[in-house]
N, C-alpha and C. Protein backbone atom coordinates (compact mmCIF):
# COMPACT_ATOMS: atom_id res chain seq x y z
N UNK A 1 -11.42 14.39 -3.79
CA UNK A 1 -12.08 13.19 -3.31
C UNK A 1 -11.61 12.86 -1.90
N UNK A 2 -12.21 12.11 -1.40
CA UNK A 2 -12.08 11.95 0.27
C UNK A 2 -12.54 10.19 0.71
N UNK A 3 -12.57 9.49 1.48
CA UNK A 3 -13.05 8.45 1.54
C UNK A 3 -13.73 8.84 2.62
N UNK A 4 -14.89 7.97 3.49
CA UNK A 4 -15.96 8.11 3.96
C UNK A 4 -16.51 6.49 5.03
N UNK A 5 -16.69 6.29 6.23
CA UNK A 5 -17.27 5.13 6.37
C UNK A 5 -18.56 5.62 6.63
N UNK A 6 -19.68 4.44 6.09
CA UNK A 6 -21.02 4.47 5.90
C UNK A 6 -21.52 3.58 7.46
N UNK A 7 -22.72 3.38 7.20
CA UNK A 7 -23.54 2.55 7.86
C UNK A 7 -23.26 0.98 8.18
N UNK A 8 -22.27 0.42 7.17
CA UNK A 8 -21.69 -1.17 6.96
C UNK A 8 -20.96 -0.91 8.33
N UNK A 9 -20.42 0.19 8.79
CA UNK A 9 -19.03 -0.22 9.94
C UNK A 9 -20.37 -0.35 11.39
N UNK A 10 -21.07 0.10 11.32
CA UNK A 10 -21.91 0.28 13.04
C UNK A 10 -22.38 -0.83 13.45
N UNK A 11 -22.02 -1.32 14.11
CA UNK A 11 -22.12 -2.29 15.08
C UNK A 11 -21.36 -3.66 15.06
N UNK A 12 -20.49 -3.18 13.89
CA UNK A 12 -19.30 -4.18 13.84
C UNK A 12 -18.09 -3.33 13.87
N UNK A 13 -17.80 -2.46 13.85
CA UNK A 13 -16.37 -1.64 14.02
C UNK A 13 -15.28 -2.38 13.68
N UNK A 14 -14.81 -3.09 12.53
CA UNK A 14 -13.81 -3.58 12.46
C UNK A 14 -12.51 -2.19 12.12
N UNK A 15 -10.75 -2.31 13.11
CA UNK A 15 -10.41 -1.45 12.71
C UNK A 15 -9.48 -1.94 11.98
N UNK A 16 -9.46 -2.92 11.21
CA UNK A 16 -8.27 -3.19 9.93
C UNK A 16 -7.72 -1.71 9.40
N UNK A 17 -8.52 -0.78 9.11
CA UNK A 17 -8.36 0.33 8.69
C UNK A 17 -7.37 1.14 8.90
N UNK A 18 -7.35 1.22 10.46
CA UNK A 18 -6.78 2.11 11.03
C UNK A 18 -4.95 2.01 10.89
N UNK A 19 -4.90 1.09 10.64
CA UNK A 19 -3.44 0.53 11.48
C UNK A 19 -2.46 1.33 9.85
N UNK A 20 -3.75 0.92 8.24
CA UNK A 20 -2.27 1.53 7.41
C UNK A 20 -3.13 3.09 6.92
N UNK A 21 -3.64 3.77 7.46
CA UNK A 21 -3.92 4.88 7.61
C UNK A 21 -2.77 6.04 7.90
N UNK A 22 -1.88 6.12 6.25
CA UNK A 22 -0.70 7.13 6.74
C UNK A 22 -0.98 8.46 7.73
N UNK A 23 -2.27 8.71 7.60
CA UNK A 23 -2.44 9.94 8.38
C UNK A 23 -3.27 10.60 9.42
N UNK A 24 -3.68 9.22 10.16
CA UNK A 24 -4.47 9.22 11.22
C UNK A 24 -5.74 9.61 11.17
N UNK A 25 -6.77 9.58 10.02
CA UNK A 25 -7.68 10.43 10.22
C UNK A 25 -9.08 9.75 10.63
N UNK A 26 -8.89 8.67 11.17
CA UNK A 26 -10.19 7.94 11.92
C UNK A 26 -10.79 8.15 13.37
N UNK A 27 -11.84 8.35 13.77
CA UNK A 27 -12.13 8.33 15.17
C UNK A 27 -12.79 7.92 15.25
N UNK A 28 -12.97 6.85 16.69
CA UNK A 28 -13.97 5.88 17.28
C UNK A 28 -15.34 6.61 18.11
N UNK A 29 -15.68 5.83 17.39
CA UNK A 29 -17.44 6.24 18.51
C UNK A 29 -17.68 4.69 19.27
N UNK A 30 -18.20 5.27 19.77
CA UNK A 30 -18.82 3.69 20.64
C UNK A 30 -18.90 2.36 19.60
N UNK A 31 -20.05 2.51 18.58
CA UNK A 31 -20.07 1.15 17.69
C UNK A 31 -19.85 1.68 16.52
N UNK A 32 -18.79 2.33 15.95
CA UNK A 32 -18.41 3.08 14.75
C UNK A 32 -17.54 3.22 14.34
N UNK A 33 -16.70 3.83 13.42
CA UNK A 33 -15.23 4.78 13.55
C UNK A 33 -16.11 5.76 12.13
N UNK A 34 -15.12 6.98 12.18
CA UNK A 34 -15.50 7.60 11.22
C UNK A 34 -14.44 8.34 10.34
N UNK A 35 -13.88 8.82 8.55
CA UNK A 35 -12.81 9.23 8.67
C UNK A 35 -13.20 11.14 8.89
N UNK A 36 -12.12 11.80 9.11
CA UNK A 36 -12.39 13.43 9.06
C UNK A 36 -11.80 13.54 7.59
N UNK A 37 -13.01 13.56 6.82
CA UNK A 37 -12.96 14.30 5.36
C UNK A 37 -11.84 15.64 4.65
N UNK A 38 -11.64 16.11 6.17
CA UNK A 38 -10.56 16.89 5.72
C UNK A 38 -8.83 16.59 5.88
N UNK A 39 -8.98 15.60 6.76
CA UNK A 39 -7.54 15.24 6.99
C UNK A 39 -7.41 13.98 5.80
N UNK A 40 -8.09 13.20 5.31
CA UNK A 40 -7.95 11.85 4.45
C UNK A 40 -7.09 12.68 3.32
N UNK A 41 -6.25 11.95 2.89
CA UNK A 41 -5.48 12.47 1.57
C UNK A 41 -6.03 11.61 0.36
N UNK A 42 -6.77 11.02 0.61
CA UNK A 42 -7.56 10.23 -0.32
C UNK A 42 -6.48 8.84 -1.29
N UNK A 43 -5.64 8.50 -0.27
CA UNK A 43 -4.99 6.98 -0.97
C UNK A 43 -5.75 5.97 -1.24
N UNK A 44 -6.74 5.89 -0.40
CA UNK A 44 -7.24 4.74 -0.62
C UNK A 44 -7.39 3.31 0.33
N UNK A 45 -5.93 3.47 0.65
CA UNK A 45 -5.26 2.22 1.33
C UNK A 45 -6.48 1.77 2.26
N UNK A 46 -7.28 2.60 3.03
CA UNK A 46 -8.29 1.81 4.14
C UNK A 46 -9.14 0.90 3.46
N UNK A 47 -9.97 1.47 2.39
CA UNK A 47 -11.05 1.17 1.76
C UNK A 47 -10.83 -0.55 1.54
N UNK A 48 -9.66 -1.34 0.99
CA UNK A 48 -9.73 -2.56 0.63
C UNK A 48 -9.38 -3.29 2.47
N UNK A 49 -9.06 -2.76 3.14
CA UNK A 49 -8.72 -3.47 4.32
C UNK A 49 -9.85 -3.51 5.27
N UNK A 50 -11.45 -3.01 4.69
CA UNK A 50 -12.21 -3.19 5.92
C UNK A 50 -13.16 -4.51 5.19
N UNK A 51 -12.88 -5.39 6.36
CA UNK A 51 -13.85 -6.16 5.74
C UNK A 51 -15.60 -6.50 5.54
N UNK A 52 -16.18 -5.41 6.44
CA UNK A 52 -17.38 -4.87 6.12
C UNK A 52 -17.95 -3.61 4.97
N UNK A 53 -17.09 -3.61 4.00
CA UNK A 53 -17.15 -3.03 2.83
C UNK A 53 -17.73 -1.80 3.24
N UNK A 54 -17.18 -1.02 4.56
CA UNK A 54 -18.08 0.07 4.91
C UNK A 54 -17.06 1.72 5.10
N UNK A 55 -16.13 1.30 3.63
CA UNK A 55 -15.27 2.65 3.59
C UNK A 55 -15.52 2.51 1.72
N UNK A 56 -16.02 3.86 1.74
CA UNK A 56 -16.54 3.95 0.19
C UNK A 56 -16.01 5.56 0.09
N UNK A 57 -15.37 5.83 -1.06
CA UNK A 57 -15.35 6.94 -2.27
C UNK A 57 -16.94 8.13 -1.89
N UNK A 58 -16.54 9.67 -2.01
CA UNK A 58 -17.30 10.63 -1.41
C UNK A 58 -17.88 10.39 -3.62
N UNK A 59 -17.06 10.03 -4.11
CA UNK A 59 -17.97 10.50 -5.55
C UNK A 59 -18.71 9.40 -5.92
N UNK A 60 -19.27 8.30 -4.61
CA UNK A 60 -20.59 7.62 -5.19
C UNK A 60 -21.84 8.27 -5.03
N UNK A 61 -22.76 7.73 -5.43
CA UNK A 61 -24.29 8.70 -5.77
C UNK A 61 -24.35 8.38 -4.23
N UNK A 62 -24.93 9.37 -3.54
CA UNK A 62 -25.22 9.55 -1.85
C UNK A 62 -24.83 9.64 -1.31
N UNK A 63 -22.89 10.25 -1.31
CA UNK A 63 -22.21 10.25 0.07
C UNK A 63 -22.11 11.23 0.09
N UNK A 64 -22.69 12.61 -0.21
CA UNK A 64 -22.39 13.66 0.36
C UNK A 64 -23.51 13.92 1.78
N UNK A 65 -24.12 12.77 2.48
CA UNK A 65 -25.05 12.68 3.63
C UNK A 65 -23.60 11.90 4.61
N UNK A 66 -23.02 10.73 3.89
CA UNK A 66 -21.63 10.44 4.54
C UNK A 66 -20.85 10.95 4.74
N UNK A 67 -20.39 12.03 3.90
CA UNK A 67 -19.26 12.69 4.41
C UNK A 67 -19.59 13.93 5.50
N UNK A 68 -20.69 14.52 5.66
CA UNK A 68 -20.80 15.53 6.81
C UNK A 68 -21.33 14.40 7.85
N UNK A 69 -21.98 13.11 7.90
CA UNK A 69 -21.94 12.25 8.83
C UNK A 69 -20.43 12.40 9.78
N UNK A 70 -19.39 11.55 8.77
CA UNK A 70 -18.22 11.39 8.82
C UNK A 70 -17.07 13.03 9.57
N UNK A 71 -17.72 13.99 9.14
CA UNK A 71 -17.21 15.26 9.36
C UNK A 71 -17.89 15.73 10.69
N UNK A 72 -18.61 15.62 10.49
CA UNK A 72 -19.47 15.68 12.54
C UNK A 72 -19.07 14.90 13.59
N UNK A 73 -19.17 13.69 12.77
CA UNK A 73 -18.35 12.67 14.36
C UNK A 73 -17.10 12.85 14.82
N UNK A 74 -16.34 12.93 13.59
CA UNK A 74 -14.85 12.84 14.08
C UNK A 74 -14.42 14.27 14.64
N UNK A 75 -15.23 15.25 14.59
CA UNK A 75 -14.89 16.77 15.60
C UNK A 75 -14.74 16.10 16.71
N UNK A 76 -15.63 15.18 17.26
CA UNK A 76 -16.33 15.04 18.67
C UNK A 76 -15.82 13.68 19.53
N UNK A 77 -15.25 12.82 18.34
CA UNK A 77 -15.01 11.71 18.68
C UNK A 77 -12.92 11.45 19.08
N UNK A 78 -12.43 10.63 19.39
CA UNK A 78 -11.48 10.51 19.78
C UNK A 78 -10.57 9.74 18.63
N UNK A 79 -9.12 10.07 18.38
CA UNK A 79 -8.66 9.35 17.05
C UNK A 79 -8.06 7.96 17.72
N UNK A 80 -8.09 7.01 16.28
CA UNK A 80 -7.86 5.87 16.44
C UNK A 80 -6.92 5.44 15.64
N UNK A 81 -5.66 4.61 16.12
CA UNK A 81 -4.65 4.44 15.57
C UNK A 81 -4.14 3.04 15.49
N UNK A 82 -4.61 2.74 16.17
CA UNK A 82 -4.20 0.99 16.84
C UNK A 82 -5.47 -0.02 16.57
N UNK A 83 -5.37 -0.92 15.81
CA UNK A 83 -5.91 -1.90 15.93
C UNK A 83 -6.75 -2.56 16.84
N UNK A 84 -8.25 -2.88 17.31
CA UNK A 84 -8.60 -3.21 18.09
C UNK A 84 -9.83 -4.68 17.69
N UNK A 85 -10.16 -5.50 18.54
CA UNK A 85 -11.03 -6.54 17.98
C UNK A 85 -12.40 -5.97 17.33
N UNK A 86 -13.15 -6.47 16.56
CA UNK A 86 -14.21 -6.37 16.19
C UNK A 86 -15.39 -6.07 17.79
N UNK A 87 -16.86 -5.54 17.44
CA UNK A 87 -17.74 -5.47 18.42
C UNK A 87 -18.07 -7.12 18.62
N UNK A 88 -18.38 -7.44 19.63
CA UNK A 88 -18.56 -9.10 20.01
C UNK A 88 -19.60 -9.59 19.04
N UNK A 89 -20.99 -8.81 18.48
CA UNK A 89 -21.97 -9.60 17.71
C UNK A 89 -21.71 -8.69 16.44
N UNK A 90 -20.58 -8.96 15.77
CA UNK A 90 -20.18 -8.55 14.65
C UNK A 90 -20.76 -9.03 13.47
N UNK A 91 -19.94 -10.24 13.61
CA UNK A 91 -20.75 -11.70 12.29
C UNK A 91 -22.58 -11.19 12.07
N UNK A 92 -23.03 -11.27 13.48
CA UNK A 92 -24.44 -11.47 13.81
C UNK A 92 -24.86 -10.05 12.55
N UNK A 93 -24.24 -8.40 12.70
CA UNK A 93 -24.84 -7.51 12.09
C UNK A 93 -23.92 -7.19 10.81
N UNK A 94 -23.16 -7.93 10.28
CA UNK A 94 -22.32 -7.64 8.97
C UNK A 94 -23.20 -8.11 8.05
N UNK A 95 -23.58 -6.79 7.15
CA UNK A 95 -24.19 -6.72 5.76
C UNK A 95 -25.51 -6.09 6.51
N UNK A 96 -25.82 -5.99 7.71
CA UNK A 96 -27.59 -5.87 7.84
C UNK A 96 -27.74 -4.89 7.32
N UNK A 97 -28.84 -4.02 7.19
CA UNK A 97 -29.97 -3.02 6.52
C UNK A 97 -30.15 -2.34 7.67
N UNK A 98 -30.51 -1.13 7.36
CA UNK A 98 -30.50 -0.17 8.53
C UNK A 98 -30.32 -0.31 9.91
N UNK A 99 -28.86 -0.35 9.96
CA UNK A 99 -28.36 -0.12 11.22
C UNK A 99 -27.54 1.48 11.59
N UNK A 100 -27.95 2.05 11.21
CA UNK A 100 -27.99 3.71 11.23
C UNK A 100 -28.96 4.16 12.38
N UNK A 101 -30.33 3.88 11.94
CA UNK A 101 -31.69 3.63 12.78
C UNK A 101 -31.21 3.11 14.23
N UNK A 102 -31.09 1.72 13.95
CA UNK A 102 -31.13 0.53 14.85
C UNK A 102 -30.16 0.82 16.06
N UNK A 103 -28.98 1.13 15.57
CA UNK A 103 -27.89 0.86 16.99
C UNK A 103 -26.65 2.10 16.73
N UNK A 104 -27.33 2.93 16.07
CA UNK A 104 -25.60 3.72 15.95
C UNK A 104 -25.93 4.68 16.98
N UNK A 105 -24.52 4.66 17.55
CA UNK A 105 -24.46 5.28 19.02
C UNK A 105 -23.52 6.58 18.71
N UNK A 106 -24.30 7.95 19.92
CA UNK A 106 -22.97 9.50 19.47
C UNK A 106 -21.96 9.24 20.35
N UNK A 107 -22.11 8.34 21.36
CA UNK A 107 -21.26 8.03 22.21
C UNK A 107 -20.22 8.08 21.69
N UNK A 108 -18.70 8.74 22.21
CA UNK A 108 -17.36 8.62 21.75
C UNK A 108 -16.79 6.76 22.09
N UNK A 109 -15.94 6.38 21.49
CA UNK A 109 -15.64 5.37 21.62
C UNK A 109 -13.70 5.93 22.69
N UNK A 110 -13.37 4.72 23.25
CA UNK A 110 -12.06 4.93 23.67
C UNK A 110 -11.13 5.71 23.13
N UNK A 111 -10.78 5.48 21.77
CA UNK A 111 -9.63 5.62 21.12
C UNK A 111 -8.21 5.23 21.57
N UNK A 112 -7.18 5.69 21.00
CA UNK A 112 -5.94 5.04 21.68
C UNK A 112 -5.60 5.46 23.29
């Protein structure tokens, strides 16, 4: 098993996640983060600390489209380790409906 962020994190990027992530395996995209499926040791620990409910378990019905999501970005994207604020219209897109479509960017994000 592996954990996975979905569609809930894009355009709010909260990184609560990152900070108790024993093993670094997140990377930022522009309005995203994603984990690398192969580095997650599968604790868990991120999943209750994001508060856009947008780190879910690879053995729910449909994340095997998340986890090669998740496995593509983070080749390309930069790792994230440190804590950073939410995207400014966060509130505004937490919970929306297809924001996959709408605003998710391949753009790499900073990282540390």
């Amino acid at each position: 098993m592996t954990y996975v962020v979905t569609d809930n994190c894009i355009a709010c990027k909260f990184t609560d996640c990152v900070e108790v992530c024993p093993v670094d395996c997140f990377y930022e995209g522009e309005n995203t983060l994603v984990i690398y499926p192969d580095e997650c040791i599968d604790c868990g620990v991120c999943e209750p600390e994001c508060p856009a409910d947008a780190i879910r378990p690879d053995t729910e019905p449909g994340m095997d489209v998340w986890v090669e999501f998740n496995r593509k970005y983070s080749e390309l994207w930069p790792v994230i380790t440190q804590k950073k604020d939410p995207l400014p219209d966060h509130e505004k897109h937490d919970g929306e409906e297809g924001k996959l479509e709408k605003y998710f960017s391949e753009k790499p994000g900073a990282g540390d």
